[in-house]
Each structure stands twice: as structure tokens, then as C-alpha cells.
N, C-alpha and C. Protein backbone atom coordinates (compact mmCIF):
# COMPACT_ATOMS: atom_id res chain seq x y z
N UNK A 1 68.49 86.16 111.54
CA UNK A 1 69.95 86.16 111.55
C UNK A 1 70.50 86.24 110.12
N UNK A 2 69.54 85.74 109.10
CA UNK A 2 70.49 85.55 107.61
C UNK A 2 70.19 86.69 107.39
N UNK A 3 68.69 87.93 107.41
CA UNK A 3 69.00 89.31 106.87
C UNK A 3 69.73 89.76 107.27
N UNK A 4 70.21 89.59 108.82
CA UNK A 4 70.98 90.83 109.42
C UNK A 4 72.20 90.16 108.83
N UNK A 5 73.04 89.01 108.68
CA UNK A 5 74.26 88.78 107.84
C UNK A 5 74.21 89.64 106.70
N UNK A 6 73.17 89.46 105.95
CA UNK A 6 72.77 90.18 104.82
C UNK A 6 73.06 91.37 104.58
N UNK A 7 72.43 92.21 105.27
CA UNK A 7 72.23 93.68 105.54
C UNK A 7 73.62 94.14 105.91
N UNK A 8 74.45 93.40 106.85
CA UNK A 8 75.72 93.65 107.26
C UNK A 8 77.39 94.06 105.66
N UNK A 9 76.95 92.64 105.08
CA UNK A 9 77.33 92.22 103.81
C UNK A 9 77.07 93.52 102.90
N UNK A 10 75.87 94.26 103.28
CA UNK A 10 75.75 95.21 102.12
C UNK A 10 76.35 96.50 102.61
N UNK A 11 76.03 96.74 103.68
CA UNK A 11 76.59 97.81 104.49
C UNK A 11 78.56 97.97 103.99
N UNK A 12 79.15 96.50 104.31
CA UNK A 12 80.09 96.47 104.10
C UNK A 12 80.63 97.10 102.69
N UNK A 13 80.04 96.16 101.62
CA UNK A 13 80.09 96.32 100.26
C UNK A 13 80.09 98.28 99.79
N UNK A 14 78.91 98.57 100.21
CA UNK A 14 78.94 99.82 99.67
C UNK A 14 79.92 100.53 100.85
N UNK A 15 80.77 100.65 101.67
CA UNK A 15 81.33 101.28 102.58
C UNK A 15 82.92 100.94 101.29
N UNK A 16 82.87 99.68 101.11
CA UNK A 16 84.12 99.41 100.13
C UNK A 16 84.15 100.30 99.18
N UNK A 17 83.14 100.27 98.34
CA UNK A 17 82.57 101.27 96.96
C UNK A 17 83.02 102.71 97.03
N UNK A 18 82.28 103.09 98.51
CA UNK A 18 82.78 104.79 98.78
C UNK A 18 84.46 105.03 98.67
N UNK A 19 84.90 104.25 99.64
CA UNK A 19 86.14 104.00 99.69
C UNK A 19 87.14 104.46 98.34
N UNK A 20 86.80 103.22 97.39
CA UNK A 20 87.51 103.48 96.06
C UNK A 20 86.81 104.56 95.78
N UNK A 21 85.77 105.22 95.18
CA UNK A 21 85.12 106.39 94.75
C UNK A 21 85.90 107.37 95.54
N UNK A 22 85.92 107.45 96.76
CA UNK A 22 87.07 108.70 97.56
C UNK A 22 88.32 109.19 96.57
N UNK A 23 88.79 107.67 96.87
CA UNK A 23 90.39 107.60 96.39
C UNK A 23 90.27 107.71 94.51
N UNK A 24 89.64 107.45 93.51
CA UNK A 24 89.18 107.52 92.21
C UNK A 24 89.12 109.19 92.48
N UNK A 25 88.25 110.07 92.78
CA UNK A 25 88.14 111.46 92.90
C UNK A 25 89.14 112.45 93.35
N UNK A 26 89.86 111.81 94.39
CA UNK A 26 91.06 112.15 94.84
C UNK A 26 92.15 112.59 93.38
N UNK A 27 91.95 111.19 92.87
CA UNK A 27 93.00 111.23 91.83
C UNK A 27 92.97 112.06 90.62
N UNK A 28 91.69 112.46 90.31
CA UNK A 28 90.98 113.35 89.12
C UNK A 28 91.30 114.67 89.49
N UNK A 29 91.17 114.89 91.26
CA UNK A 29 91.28 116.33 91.21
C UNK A 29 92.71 116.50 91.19
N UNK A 30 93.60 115.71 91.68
CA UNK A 30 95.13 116.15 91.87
C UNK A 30 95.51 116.46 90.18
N UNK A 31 94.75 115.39 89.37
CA UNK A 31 95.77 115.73 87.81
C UNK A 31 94.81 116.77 87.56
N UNK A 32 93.71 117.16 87.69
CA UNK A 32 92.91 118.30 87.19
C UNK A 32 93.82 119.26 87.45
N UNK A 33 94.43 119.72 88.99
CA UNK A 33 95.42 120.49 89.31
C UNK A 33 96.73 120.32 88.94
N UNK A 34 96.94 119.54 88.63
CA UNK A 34 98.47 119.89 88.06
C UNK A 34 98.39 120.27 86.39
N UNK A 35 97.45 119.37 85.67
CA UNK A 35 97.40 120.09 84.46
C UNK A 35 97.21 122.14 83.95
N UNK A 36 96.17 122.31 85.55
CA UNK A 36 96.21 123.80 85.71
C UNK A 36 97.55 124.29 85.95
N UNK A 37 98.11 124.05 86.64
CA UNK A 37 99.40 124.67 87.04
C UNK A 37 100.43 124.37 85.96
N UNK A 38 100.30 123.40 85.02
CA UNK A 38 101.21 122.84 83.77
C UNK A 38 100.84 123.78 82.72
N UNK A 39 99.62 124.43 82.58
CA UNK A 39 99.05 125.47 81.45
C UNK A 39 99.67 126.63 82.02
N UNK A 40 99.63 126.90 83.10
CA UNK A 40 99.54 128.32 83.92
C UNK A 40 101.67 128.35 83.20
N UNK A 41 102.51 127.58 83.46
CA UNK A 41 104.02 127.83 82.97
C UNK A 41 104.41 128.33 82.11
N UNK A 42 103.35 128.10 80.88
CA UNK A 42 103.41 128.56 79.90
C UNK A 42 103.08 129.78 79.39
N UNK A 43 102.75 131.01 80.50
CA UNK A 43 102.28 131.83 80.51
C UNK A 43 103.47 132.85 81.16
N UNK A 44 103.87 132.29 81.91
CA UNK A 44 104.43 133.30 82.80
C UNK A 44 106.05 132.69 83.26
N UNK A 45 106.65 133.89 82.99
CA UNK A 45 108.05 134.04 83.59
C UNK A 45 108.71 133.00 85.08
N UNK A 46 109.73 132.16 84.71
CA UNK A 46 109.42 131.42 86.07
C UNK A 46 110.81 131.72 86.87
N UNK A 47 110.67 131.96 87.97
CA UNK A 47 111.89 132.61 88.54
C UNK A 47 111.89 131.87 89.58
N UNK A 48 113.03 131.62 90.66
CA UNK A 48 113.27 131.05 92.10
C UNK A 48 112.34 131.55 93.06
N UNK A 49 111.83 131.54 93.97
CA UNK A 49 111.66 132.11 95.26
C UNK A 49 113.06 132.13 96.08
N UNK A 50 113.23 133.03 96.68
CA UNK A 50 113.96 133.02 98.10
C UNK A 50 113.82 132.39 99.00
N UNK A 51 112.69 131.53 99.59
CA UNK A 51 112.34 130.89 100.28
C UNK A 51 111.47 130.08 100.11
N UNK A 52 111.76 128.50 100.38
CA UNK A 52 110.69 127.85 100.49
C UNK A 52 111.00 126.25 101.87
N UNK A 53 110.02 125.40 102.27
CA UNK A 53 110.53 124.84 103.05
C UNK A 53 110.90 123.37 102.53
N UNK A 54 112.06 122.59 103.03
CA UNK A 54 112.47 121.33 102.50
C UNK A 54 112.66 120.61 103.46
N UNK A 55 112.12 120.31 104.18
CA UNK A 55 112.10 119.23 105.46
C UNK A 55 111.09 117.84 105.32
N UNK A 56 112.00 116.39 104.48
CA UNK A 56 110.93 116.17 104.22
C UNK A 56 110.08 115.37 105.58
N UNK A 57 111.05 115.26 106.21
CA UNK A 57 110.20 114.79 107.59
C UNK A 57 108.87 114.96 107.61
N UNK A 58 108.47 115.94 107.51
CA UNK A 58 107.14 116.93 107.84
C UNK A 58 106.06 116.99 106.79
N UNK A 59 106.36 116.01 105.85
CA UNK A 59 105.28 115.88 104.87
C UNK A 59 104.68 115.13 104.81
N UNK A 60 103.09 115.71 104.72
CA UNK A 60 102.13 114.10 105.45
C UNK A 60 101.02 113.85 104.17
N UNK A 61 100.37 113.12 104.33
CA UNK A 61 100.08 111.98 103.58
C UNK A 61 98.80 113.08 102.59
N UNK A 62 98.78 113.09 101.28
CA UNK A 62 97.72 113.94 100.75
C UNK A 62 96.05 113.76 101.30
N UNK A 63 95.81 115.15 101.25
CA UNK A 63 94.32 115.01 101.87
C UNK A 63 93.84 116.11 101.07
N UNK A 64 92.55 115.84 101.27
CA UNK A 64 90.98 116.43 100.43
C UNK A 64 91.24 117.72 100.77
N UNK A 65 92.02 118.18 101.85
CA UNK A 65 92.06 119.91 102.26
C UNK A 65 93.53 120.38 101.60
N UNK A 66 94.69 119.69 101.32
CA UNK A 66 95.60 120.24 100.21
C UNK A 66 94.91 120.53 98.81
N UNK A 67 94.36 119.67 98.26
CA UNK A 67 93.92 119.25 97.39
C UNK A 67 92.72 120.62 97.13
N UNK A 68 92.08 120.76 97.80
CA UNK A 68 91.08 121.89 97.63
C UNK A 68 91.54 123.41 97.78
N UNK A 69 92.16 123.40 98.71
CA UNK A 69 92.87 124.86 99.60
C UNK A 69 93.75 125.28 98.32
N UNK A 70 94.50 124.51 97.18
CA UNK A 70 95.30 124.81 96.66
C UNK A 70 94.88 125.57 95.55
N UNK A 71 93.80 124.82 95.04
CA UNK A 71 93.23 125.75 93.88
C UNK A 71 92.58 127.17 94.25
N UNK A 72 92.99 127.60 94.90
CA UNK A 72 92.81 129.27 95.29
C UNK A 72 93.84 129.85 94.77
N UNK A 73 95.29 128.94 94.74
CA UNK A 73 96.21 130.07 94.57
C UNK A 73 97.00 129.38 93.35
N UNK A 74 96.91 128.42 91.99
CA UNK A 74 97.37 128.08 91.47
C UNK A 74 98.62 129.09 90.62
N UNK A 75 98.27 130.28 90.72
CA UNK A 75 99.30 131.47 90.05
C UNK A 75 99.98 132.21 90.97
N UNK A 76 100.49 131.52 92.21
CA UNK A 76 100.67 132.10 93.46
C UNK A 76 101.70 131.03 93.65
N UNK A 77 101.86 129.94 93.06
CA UNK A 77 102.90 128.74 93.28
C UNK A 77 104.02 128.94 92.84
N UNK A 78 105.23 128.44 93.71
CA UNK A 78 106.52 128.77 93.04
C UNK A 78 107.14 127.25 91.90
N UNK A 79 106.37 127.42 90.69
CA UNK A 79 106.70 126.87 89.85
C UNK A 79 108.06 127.04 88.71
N UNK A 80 108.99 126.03 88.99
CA UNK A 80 110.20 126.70 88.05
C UNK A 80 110.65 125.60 86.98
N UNK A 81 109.56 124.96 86.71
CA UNK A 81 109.84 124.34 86.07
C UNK A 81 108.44 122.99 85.63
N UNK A 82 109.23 121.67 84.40
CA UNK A 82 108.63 120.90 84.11
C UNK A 82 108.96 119.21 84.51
N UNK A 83 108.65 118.33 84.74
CA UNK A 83 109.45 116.96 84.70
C UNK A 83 108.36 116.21 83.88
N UNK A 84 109.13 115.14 82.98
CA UNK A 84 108.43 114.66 81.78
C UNK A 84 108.81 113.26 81.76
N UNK A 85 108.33 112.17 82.16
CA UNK A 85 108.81 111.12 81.70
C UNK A 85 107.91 110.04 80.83
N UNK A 86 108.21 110.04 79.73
CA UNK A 86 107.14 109.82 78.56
C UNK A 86 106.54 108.37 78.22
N UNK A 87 107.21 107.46 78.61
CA UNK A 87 107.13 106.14 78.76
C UNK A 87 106.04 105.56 79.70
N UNK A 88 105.56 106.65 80.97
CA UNK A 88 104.41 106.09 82.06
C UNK A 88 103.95 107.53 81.83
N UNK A 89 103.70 108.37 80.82
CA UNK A 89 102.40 109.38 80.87
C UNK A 89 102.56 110.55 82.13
N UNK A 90 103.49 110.69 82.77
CA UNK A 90 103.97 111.10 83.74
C UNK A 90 104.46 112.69 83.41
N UNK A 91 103.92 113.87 83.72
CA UNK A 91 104.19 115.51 83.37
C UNK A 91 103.94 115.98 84.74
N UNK A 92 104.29 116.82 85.13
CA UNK A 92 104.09 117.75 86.25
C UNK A 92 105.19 118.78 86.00
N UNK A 93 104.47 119.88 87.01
CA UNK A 93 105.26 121.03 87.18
C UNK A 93 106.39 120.79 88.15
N UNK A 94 107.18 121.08 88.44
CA UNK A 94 107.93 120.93 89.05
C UNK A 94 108.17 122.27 90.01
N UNK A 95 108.24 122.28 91.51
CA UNK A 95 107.89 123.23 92.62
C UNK A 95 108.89 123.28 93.22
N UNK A 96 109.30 125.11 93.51
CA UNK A 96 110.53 125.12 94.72
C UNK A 96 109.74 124.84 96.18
N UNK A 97 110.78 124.00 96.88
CA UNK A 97 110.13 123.16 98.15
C UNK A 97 109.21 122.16 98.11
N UNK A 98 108.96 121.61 99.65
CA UNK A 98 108.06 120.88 99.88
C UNK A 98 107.14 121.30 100.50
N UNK A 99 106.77 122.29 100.20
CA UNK A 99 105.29 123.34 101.04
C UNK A 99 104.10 121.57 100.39
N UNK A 100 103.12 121.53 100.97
CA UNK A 100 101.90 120.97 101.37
C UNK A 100 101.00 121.66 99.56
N UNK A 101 101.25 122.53 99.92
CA UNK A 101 100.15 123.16 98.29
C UNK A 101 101.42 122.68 97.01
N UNK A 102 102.83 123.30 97.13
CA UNK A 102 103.31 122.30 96.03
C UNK A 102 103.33 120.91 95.73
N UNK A 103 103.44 119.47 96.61
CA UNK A 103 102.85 118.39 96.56
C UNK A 103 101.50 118.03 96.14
N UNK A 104 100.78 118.92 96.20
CA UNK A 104 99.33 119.02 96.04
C UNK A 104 98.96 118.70 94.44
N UNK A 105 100.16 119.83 93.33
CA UNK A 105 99.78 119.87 92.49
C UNK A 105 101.14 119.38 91.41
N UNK A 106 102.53 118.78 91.96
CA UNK A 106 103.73 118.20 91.34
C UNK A 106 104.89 117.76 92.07
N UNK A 107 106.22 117.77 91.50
CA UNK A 107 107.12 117.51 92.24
C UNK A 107 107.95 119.28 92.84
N UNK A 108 108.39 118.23 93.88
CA UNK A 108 109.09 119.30 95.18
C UNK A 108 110.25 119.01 95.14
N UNK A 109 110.85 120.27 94.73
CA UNK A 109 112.79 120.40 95.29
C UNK A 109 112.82 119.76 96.36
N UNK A 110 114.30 118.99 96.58
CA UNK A 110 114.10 118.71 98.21
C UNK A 110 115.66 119.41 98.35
N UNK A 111 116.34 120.35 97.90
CA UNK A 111 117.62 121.25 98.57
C UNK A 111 117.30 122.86 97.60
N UNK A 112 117.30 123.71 98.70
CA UNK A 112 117.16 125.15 98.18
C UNK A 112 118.18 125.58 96.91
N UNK A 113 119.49 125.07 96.88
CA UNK A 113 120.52 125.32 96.12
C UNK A 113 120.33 124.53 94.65
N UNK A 114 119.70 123.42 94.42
CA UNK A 114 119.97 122.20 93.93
C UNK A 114 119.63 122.98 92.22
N UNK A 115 120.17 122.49 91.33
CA UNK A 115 120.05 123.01 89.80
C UNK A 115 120.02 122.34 89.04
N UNK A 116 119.01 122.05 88.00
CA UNK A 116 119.03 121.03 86.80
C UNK A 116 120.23 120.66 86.12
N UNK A 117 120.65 119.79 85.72
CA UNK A 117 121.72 119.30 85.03
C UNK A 117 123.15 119.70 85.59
N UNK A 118 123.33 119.72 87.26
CA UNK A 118 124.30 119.95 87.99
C UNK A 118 124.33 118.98 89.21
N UNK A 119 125.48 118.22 89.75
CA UNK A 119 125.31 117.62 90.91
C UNK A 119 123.76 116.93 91.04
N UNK A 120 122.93 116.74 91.87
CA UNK A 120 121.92 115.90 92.68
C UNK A 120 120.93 116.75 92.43
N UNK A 121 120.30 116.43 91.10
CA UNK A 121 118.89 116.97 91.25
C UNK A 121 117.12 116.12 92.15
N UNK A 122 117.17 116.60 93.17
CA UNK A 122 116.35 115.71 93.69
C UNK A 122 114.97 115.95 94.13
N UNK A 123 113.82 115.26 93.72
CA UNK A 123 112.80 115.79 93.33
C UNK A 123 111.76 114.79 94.31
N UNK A 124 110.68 115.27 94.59
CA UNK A 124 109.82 113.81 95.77
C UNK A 124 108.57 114.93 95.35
N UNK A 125 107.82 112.98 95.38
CA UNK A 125 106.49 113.87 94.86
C UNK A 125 105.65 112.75 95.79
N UNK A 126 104.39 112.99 95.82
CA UNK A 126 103.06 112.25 96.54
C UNK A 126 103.15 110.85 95.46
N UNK A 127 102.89 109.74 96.44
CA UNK A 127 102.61 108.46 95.69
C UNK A 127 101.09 108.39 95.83
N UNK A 128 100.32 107.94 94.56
CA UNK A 128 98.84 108.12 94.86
C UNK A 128 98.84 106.23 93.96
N UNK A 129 97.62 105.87 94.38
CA UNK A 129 97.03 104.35 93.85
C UNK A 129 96.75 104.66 92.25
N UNK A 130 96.62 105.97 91.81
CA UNK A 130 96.61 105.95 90.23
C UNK A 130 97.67 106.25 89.30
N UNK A 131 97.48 105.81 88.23
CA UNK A 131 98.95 105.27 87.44
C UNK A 131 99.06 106.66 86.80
N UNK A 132 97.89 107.88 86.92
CA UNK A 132 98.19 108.90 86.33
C UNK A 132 98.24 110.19 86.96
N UNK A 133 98.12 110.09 88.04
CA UNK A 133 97.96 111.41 89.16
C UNK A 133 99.70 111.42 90.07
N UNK A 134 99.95 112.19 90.19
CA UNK A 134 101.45 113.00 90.82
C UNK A 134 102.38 112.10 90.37
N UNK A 135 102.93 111.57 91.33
CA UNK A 135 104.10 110.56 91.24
C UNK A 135 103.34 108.95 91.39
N UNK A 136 102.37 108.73 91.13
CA UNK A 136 101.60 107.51 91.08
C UNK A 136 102.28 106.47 90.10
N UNK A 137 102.88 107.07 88.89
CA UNK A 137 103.01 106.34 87.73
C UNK A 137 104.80 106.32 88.26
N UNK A 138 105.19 106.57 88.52
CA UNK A 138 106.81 106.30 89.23
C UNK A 138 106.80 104.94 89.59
N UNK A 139 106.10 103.91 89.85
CA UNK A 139 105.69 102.56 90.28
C UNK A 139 105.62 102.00 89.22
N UNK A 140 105.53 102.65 87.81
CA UNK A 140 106.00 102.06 86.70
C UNK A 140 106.93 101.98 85.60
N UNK A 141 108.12 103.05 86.48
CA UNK A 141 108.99 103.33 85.75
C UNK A 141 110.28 101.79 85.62
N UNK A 142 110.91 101.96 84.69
CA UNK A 142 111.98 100.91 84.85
C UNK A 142 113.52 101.55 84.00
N UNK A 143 114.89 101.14 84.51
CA UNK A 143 115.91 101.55 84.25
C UNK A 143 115.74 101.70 82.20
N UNK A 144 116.48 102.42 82.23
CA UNK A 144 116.75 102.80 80.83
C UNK A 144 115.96 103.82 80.31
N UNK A 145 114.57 104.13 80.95
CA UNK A 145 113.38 105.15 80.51
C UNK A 145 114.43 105.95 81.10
N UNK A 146 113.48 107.27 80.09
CA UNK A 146 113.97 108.60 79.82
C UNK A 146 113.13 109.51 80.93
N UNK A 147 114.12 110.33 81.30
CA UNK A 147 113.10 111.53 82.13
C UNK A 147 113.73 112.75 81.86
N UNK A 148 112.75 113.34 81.68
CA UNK A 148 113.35 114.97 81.15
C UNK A 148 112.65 116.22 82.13
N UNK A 149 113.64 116.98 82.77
CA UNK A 149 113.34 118.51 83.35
C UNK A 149 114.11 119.44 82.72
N UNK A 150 113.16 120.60 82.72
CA UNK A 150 113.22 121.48 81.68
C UNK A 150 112.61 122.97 82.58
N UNK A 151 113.43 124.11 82.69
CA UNK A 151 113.06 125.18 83.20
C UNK A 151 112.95 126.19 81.66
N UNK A 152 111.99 125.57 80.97
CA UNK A 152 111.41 126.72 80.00
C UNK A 152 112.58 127.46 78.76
N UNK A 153 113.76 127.06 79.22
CA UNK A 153 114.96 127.70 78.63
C UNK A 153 115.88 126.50 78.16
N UNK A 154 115.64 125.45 78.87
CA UNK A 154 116.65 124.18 78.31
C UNK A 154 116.26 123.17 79.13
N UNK A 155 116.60 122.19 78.60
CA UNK A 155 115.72 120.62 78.60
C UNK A 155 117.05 120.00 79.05
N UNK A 156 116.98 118.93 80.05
CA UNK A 156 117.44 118.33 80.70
C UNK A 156 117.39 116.77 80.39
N UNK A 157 118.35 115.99 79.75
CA UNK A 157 117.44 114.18 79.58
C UNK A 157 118.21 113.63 80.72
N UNK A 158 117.62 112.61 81.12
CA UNK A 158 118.70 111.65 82.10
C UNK A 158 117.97 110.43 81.48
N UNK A 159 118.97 109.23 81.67
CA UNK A 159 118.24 107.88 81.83
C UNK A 159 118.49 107.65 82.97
N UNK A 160 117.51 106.51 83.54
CA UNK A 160 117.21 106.05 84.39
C UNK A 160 118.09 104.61 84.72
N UNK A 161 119.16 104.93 85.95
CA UNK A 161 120.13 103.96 86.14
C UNK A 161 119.85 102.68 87.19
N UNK A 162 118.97 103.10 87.82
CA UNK A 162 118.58 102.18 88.90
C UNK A 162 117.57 102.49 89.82
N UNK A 163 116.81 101.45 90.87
CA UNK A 163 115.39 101.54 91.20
C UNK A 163 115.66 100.93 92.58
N UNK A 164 115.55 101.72 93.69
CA UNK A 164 115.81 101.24 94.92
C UNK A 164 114.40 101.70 96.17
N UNK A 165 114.24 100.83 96.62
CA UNK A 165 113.50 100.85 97.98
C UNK A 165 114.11 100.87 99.33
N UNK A 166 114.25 102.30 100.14
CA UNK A 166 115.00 102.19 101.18
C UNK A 166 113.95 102.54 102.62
N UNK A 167 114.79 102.02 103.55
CA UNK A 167 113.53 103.38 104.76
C UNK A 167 113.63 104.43 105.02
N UNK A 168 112.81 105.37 105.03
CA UNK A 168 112.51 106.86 105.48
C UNK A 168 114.59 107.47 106.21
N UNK A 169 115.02 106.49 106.74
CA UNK A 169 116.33 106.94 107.12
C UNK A 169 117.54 107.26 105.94
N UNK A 170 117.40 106.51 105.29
CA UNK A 170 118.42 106.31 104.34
C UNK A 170 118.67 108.03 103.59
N UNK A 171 118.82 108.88 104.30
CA UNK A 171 118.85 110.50 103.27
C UNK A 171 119.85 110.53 102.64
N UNK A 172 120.86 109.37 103.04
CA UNK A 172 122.20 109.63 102.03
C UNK A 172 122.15 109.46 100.58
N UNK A 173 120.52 109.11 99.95
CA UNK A 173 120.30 109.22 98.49
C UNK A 173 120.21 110.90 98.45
N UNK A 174 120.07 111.70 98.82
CA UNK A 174 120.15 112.76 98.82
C UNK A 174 121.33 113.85 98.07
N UNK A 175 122.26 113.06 99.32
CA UNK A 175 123.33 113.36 98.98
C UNK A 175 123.72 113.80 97.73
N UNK A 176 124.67 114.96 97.42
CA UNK A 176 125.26 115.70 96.21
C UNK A 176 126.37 114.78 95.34
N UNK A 177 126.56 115.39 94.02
CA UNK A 177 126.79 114.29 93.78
C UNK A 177 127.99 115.15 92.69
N UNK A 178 129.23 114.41 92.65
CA UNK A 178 129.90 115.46 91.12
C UNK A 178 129.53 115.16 90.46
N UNK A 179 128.83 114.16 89.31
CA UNK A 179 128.32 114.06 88.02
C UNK A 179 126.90 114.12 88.09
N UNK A 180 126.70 115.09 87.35
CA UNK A 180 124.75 115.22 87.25
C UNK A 180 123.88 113.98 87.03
N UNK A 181 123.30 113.87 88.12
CA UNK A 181 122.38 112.96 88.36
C UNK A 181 120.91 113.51 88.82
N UNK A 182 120.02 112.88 88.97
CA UNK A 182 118.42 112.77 88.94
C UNK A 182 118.39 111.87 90.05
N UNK A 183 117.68 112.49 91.51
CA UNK A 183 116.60 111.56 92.32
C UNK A 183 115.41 112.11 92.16
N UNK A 184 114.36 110.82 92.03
CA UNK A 184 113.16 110.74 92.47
C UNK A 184 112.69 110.27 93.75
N UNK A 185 112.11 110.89 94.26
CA UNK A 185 111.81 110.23 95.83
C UNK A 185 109.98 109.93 95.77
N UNK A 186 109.31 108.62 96.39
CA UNK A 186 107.96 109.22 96.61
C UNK A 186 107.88 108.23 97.39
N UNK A 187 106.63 107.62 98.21
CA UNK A 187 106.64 106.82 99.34
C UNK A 187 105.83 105.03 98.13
N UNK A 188 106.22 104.18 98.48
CA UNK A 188 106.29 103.11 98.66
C UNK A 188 104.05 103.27 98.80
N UNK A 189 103.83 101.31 98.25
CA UNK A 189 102.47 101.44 98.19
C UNK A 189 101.57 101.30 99.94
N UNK A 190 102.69 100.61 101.03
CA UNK A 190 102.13 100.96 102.48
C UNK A 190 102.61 102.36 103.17
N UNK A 191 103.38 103.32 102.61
CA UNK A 191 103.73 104.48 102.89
C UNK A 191 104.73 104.27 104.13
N UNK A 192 105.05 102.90 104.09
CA UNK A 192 106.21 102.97 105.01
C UNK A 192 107.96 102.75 104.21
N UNK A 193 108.32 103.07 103.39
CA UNK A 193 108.90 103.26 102.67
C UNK A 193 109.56 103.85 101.55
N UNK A 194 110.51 104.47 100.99
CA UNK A 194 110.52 105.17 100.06
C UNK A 194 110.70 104.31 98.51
N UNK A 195 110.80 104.86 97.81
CA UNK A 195 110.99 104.40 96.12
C UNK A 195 111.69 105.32 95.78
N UNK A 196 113.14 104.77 95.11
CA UNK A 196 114.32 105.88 95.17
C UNK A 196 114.27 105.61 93.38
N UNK A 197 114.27 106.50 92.52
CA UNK A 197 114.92 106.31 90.98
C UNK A 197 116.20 106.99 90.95
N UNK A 198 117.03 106.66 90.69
CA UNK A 198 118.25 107.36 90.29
C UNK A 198 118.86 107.35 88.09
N UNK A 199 119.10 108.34 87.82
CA UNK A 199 119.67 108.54 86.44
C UNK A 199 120.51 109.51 86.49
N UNK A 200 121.10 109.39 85.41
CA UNK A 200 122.43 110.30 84.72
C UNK A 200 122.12 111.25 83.87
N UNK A 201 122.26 112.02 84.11
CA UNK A 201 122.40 113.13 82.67
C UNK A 201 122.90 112.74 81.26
N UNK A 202 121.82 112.51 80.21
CA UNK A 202 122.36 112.24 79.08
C UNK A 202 122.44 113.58 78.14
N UNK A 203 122.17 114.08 78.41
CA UNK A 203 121.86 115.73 76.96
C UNK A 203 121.44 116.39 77.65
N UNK A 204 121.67 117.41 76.96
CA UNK A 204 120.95 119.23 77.19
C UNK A 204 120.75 119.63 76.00
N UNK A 205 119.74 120.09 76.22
CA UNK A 205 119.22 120.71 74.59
C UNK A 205 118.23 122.19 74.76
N UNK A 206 118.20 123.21 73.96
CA UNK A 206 117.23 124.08 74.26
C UNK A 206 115.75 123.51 73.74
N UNK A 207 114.79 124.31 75.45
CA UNK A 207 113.65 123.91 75.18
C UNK A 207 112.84 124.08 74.14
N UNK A 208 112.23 122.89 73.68
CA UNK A 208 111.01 122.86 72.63
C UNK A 208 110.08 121.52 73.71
N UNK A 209 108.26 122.11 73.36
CA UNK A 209 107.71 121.04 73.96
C UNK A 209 107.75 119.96 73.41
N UNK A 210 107.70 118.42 74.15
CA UNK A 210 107.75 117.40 73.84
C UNK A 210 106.60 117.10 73.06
């Protein structure tokens, strides 16, 4: 009876181990991919798509097959941009829509119309357990930090006015806004919840990298 406790105990232990090792690898490949797609901007002309989808209802929880499937088409993404917030190490590309391959590798428009440093810029990205992969490090942001988006042509600052946790219902953070403002959207650490950042537009400046 005490080996088989034993044996059980170990079984357990290394089933824990894999576990984190999953989620640790998970996190390497998502910033491996977004740093690709963060090099790839700098290369190439970034223009709108005509279409992309923004429903965020329909966006489900990152998996090993976004994550893989995506790096086929990293120069195939509708990338229009950068978001920078320098205080939690935090860069990504920034993606028209919430397609499944843009979450994969940054943040997602969540309104087809929506424009940097105009009304409700609102942005939702994947919450991951690491402080340096997608929107992971958003769990360490706090009011007054700086966040900057930048479409290659001019730089965007906002500070950061306030930090709210609402439920999945609440879309009226969404909502448009007359003075240029910044949402961040990403899910909460049981994924039953959102994590709302809201800021103001402080400056515009033409782009130079940070």
C-alpha cells in the first residue's frame, strides 16, 4: 500500500511538471511569434484590410493549433500597426480583427472603423500565465503607465486612467467615445472575466522607434 501511495505521488508530481512545461512552451512560442511578426512591420507597407472579423463572443481560449497553424502565414497577417507599453516589457503588433491567427501572434481591433488617436481605440489580446507573452503582462500594468500605438507614420501616447474588472456582458466599455481614449481588453486569471485598462491620449508625435 505505501509503494502504490508512492508511485501514485509520483505519477501525480510529474503529470504537474508536464503541465507547467505545456504552458512554459506555450508561452515561448507565442512571443517567438509575435517578435516574427514585430520584425516582419518593419519591412513592409501596412495598409487596412477590407475585411476582417470582430465578434468577440467567438474567441476561444489559445491553443497549440493557433499557435502552430499561424506560423505558415506570418506575412499574410493584417498587421497595421505597433502597441508598446514600456514599464511591463509589453510590444506586439497590433492586428485588424479578431481572426484566431491574429490573437495568436498580438493585439486585435475590436471595431472595423476604430482609428488611433480618435474616439475609442479598443484593442483585446489573449491573457497567458507569463508576464511576457501577448497580453500576459497587462496584469501588471497600473494607472499612470504609458502606452503607446503607433501605425509606422505617428506614435500615439496615452496614460493609463483606470483598471477595471467587469463580466464578459459589460460591452459598454466598448463604447465610442468623443475624446481619444485607449481600451485594453484581455480575460481575467480564471477566464471568467475581463480586465478593462482605460487611458487618454496624451501626445502625438511622428514615428521614431522606442
Amino acid at each position: 500500500m505505501r509503494r502504490l501511495r508512492y508511485g501514485i505521488g509520483i505519477l501525480l508530481l510529474l503529470s504537474g511538471l508536464l503541465l507547467l512545461s505545456n504552458s512554459w512552451w506555450k508561452d515561448q512560442v507565442a512571443v517567438s511569434n509575435s517578435e516574427r511578426v514585430t520584425e516582419g512591420l518593419q519591412l513592409q507597407q501596412l495598409q487596412q484590410p477590407e475585411e476582417g472579423e470582430f465578434d468577440f463572443a467567438t474567441v476561444t481560449p489559445l491553443s497549440w493549433d493557433d499557435l502552430i497553424s499561424v506560423r505558415n502565414r506570418f506575412h499574410d497577417l493584417p498587421a497595421i500597426g505597433l502597441i508598446l507599453v514600456p514599464d511591463i516589457d509589453l510590444e506586439l503588433p497590433i492586428l485588424y480583427g479578431l481572426d484566431a491567427d491574429n490573437l495568436a501572434v498580438g493585439a486585435g481591433t475590436m471595431r472595423p472603423t476604430q482609428q488611433m488617436g480618435k474616439g475609442n481605440y479598443a484593442l483585446a489580446g489573449h491573457y497567458t500565465q507569463s508576464p511576457t507573452s501577448l497580453f500576459g503582462p497587462l496584469h501588471e500594468i497600473e494607472t499612470g503607465m504609458h502606452v503607446y500605438v503607433t501605425d509606422l507614420t505617428d506614435t500615439y501616447e496615452y496614460v493609463v486612467t483606470s483598471l477595471e474588472t467587469v463580466p464578459p456582458t459589460r460591452v459598454d466599455v466598448l463604447d465610442d467615445t468623443t475624446e481619444a481614449t485607449i481600451t485594453l481588453v484581455t480575460c481575467t486569471f480564471d477566464a471568467t472575466e475581463r480586465l478593462i485598462v482605460k487611458g487618454r491620449l496624451a501626445n502625438k508625435t511622428p514615428y521614431s522607434p522606442l
